[in-house]
N, C-alpha and C. Protein backbone atom coordinates (compact mmCIF):
# COMPACT_ATOMS: atom_id res chain seq x y z
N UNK A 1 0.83 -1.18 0.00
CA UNK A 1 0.00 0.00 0.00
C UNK A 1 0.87 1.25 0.00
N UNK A 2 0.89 2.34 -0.95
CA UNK A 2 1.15 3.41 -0.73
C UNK A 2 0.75 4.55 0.14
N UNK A 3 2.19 4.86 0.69
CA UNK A 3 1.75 5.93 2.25
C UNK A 3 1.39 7.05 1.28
N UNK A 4 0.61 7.97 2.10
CA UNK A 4 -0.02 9.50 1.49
C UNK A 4 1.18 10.33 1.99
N UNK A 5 1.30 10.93 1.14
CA UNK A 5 2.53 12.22 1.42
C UNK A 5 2.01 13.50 0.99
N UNK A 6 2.80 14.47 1.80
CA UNK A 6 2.48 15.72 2.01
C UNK A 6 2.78 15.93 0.19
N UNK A 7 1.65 16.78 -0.35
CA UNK A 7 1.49 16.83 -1.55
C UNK A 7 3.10 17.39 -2.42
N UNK A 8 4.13 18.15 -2.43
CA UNK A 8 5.02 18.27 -2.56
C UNK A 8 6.07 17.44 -2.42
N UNK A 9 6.28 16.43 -1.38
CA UNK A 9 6.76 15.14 -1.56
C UNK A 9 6.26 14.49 -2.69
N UNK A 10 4.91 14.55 -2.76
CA UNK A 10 4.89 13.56 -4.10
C UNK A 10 5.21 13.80 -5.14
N UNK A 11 5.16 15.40 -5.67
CA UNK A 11 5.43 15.76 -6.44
C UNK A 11 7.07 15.56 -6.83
N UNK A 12 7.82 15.27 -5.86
CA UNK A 12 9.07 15.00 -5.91
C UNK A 12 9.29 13.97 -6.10
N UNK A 13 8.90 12.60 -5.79
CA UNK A 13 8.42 11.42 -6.69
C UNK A 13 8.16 11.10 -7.79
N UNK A 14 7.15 11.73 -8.07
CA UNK A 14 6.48 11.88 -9.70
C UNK A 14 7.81 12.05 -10.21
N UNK A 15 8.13 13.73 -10.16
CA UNK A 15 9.45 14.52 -11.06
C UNK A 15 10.45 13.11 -11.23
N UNK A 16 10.64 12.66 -10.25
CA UNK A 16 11.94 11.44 -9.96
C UNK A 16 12.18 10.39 -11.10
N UNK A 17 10.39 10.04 -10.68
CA UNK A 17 10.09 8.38 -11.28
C UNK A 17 10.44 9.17 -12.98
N UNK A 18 9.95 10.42 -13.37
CA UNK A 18 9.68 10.81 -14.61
C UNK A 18 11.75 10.93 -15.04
N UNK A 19 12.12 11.24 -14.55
CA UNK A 19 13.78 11.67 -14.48
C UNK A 19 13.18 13.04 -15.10
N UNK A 20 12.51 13.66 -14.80
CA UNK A 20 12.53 15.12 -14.77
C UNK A 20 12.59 16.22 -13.78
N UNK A 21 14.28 16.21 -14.21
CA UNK A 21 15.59 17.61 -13.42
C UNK A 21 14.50 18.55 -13.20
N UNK A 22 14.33 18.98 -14.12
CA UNK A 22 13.39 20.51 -13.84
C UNK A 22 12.61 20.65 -13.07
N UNK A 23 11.29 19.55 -12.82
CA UNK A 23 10.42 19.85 -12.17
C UNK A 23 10.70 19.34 -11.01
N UNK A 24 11.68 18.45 -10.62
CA UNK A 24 12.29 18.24 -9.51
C UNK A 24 12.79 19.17 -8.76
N UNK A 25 13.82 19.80 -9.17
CA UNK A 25 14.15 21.24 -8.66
C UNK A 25 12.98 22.08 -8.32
N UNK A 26 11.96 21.89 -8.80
CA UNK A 26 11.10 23.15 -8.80
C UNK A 26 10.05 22.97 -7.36
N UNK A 27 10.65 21.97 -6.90
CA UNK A 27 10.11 21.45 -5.58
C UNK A 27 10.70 22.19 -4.88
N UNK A 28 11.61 22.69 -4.91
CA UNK A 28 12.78 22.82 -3.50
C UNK A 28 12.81 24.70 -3.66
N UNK A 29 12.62 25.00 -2.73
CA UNK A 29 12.69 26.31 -2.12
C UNK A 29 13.64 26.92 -2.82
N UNK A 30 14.20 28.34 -2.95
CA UNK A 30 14.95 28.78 -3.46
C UNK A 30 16.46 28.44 -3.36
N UNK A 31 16.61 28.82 -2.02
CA UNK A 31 18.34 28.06 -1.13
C UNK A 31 18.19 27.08 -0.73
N UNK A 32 17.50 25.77 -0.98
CA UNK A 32 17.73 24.74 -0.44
C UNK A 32 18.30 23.76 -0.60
N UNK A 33 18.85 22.60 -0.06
CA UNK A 33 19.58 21.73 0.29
C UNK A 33 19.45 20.56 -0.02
N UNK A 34 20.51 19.82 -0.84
CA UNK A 34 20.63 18.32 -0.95
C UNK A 34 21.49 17.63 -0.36
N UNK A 35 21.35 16.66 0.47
CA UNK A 35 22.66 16.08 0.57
C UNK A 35 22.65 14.47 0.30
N UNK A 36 23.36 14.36 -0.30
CA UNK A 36 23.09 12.53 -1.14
C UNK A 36 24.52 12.08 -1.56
N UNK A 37 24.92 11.35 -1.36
CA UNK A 37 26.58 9.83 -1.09
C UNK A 37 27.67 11.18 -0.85
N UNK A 38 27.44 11.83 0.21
CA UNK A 38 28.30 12.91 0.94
C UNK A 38 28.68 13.91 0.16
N UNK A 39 27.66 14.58 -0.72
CA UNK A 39 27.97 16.00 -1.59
C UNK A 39 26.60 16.67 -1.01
N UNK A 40 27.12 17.73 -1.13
CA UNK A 40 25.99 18.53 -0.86
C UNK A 40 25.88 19.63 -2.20
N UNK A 41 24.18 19.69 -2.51
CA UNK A 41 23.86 20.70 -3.27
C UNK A 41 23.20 21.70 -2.75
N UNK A 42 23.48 23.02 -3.47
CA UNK A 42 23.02 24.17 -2.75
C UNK A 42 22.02 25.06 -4.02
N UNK A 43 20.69 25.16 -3.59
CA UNK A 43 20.29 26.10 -4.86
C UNK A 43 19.27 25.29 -6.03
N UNK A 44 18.39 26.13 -6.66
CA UNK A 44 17.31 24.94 -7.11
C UNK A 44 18.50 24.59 -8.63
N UNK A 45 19.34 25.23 -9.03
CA UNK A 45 20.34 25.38 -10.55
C UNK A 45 21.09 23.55 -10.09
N UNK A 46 21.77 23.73 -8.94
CA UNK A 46 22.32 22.77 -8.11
C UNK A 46 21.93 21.30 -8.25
N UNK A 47 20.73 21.63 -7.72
CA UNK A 47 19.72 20.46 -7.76
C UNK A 47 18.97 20.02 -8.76
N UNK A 48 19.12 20.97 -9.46
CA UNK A 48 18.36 20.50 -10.99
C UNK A 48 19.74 19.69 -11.65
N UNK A 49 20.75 20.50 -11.18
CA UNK A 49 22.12 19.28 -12.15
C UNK A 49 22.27 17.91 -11.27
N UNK A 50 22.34 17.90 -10.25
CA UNK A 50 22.27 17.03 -9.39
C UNK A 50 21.62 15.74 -10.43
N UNK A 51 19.66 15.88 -10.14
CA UNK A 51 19.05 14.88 -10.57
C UNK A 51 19.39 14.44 -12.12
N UNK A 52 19.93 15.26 -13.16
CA UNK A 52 20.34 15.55 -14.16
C UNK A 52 21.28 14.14 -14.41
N UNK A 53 22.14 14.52 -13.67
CA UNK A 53 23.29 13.67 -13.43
C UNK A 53 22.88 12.42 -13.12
N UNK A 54 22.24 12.21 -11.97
CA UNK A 54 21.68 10.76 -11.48
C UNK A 54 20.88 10.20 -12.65
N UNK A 55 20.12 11.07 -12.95
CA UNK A 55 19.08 10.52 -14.29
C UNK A 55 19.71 9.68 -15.57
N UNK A 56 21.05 10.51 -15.79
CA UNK A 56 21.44 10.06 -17.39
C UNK A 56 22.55 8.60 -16.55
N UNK A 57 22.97 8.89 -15.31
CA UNK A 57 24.15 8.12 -15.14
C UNK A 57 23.32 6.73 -14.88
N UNK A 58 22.23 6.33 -14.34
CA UNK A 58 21.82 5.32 -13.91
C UNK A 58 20.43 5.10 -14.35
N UNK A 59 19.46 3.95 -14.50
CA UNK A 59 18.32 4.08 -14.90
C UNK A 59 17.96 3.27 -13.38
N UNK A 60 16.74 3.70 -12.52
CA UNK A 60 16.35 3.21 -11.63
C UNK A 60 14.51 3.59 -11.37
N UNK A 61 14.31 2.85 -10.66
CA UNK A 61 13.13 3.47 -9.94
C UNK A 61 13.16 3.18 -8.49
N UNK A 62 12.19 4.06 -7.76
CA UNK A 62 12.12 4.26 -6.98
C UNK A 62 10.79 4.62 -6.15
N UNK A 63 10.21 3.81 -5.24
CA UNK A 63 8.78 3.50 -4.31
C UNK A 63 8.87 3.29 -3.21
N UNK A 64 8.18 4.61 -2.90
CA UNK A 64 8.00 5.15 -1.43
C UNK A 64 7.40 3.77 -0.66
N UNK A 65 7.49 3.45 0.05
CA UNK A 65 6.94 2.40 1.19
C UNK A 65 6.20 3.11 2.73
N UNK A 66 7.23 4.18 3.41
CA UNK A 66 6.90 3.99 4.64
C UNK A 66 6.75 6.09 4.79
N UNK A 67 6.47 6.74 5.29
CA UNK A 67 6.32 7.87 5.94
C UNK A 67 6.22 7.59 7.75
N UNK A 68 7.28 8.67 8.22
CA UNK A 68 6.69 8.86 9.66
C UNK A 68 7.27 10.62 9.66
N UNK A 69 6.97 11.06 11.14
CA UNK A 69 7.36 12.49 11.06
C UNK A 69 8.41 12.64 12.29
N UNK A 70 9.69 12.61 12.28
CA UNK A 70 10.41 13.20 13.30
C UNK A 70 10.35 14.46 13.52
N UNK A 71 10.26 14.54 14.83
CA UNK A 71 10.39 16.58 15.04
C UNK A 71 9.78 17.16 13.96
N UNK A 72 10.58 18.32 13.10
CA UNK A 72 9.65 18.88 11.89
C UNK A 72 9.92 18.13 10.99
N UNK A 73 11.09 16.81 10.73
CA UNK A 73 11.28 16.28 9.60
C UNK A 73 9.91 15.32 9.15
N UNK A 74 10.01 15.34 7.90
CA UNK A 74 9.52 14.04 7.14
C UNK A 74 10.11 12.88 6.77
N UNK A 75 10.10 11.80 7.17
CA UNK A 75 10.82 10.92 6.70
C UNK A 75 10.26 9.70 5.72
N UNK A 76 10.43 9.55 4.56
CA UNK A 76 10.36 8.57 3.40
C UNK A 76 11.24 7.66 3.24
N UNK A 77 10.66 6.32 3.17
CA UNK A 77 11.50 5.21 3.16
C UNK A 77 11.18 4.72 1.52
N UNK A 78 11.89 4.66 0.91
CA UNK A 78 11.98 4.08 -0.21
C UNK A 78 13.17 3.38 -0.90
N UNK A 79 12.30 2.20 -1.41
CA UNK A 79 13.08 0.93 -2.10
C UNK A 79 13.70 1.71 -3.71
N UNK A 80 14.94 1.62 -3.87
CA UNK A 80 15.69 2.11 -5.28
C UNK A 80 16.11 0.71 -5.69
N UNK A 81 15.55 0.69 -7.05
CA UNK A 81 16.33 -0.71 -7.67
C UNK A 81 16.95 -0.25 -8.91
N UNK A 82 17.85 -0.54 -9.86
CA UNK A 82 18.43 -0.02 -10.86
C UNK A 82 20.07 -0.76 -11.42
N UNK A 83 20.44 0.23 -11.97
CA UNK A 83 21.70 -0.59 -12.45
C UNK A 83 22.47 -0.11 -11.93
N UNK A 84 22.63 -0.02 -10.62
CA UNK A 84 23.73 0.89 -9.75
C UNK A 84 24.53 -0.18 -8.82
N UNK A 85 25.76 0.08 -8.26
CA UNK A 85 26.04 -0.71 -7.10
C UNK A 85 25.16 -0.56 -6.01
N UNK A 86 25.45 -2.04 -5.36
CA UNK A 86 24.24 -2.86 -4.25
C UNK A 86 22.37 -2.72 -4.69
N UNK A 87 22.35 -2.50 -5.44
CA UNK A 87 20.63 -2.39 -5.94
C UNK A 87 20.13 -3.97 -5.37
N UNK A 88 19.12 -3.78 -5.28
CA UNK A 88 18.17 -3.06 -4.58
C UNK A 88 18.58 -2.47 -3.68
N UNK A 89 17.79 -1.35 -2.91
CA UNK A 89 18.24 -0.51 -1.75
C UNK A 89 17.11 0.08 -1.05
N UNK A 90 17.23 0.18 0.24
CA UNK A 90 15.65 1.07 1.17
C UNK A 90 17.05 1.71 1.67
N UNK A 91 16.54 3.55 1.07
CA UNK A 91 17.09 4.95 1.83
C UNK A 91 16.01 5.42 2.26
N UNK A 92 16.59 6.12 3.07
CA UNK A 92 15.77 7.02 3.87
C UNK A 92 15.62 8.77 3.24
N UNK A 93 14.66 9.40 2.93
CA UNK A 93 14.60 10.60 2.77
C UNK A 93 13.80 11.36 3.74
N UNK A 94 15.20 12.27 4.43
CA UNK A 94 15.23 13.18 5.26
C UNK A 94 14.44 14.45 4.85
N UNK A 95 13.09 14.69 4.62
CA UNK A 95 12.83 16.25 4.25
C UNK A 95 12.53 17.35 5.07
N UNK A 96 12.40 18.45 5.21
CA UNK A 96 12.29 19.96 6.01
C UNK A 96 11.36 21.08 4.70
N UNK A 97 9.99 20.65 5.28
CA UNK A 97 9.60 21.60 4.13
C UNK A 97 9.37 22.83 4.94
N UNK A 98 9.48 23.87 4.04
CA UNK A 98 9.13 25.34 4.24
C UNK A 98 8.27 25.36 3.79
N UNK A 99 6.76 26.18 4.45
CA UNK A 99 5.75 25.94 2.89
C UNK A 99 5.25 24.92 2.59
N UNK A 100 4.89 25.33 1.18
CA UNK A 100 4.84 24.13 0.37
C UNK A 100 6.10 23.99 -0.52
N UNK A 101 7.29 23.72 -0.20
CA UNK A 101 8.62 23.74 -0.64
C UNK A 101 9.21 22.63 0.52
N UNK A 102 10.04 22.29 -0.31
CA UNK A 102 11.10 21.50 0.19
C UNK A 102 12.43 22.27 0.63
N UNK A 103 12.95 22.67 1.68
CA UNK A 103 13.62 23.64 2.27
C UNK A 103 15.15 22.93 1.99
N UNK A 104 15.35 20.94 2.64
CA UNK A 104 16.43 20.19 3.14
C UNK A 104 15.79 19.22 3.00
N UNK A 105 16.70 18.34 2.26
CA UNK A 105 16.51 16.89 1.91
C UNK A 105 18.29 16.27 2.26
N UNK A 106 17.72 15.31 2.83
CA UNK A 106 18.96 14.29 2.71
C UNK A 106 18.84 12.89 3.00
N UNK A 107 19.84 12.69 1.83
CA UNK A 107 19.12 10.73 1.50
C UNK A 107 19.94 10.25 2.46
N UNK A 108 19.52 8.91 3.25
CA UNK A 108 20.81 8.13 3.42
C UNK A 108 19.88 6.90 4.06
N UNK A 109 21.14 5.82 4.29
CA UNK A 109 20.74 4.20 3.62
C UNK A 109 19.88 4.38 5.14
């Protein structure tokens, strides 16, 4: 069963599953934050190259499973399978929305 997410999370899903950079970025607040296999991106330009990059370098998908809420975070558990090293995989996505924006995201296993 798919968990319900705060409507902007999903939209960051969608953008994902689609490998579309643009509208991915267009989630995330003006100055906000990526941090994913210990780089950090700064800026929606950032983050639009970011997914850019992940998109052309690997073909994967990716399904949300679990939501809970720490403190103000959001947390998303989702299974990545693809042609990457160790695939399959359940990361965790760390989010901080501002708004309806995504302020801080950070993946990790």
């Amino acid at each position: 069963m798919k968990p319900e997410l705060p409507n902007v999370i999903e939209q960051y899903f969608s953008a994902d599953k689609k490998g579309n950079a643009q509208a991915l970025s267009e989630c995330f607040a003006d100055g906000a934050i990526v941090v994913d296999e210990g780089n950090t991106y700064t800026g929606r330009e950032a983050i639009r190259q970011w997914m850019a990059n992940a998109s052309t370098q690997y073909s994967y998908t990716v399904e949300p499973f679990s939501v809970t809420e720490e403190g103000e975070r959001t947390i998303v558990t989702s299974r990545l399978v693809g042609n990457f090293p160790g695939s399959p995989v359940d990361l965790r996505y760390l989010f901080l929305l501002q708004g309806d924006k995504i302020a801080e995201l950070e993946i990790v296993p």
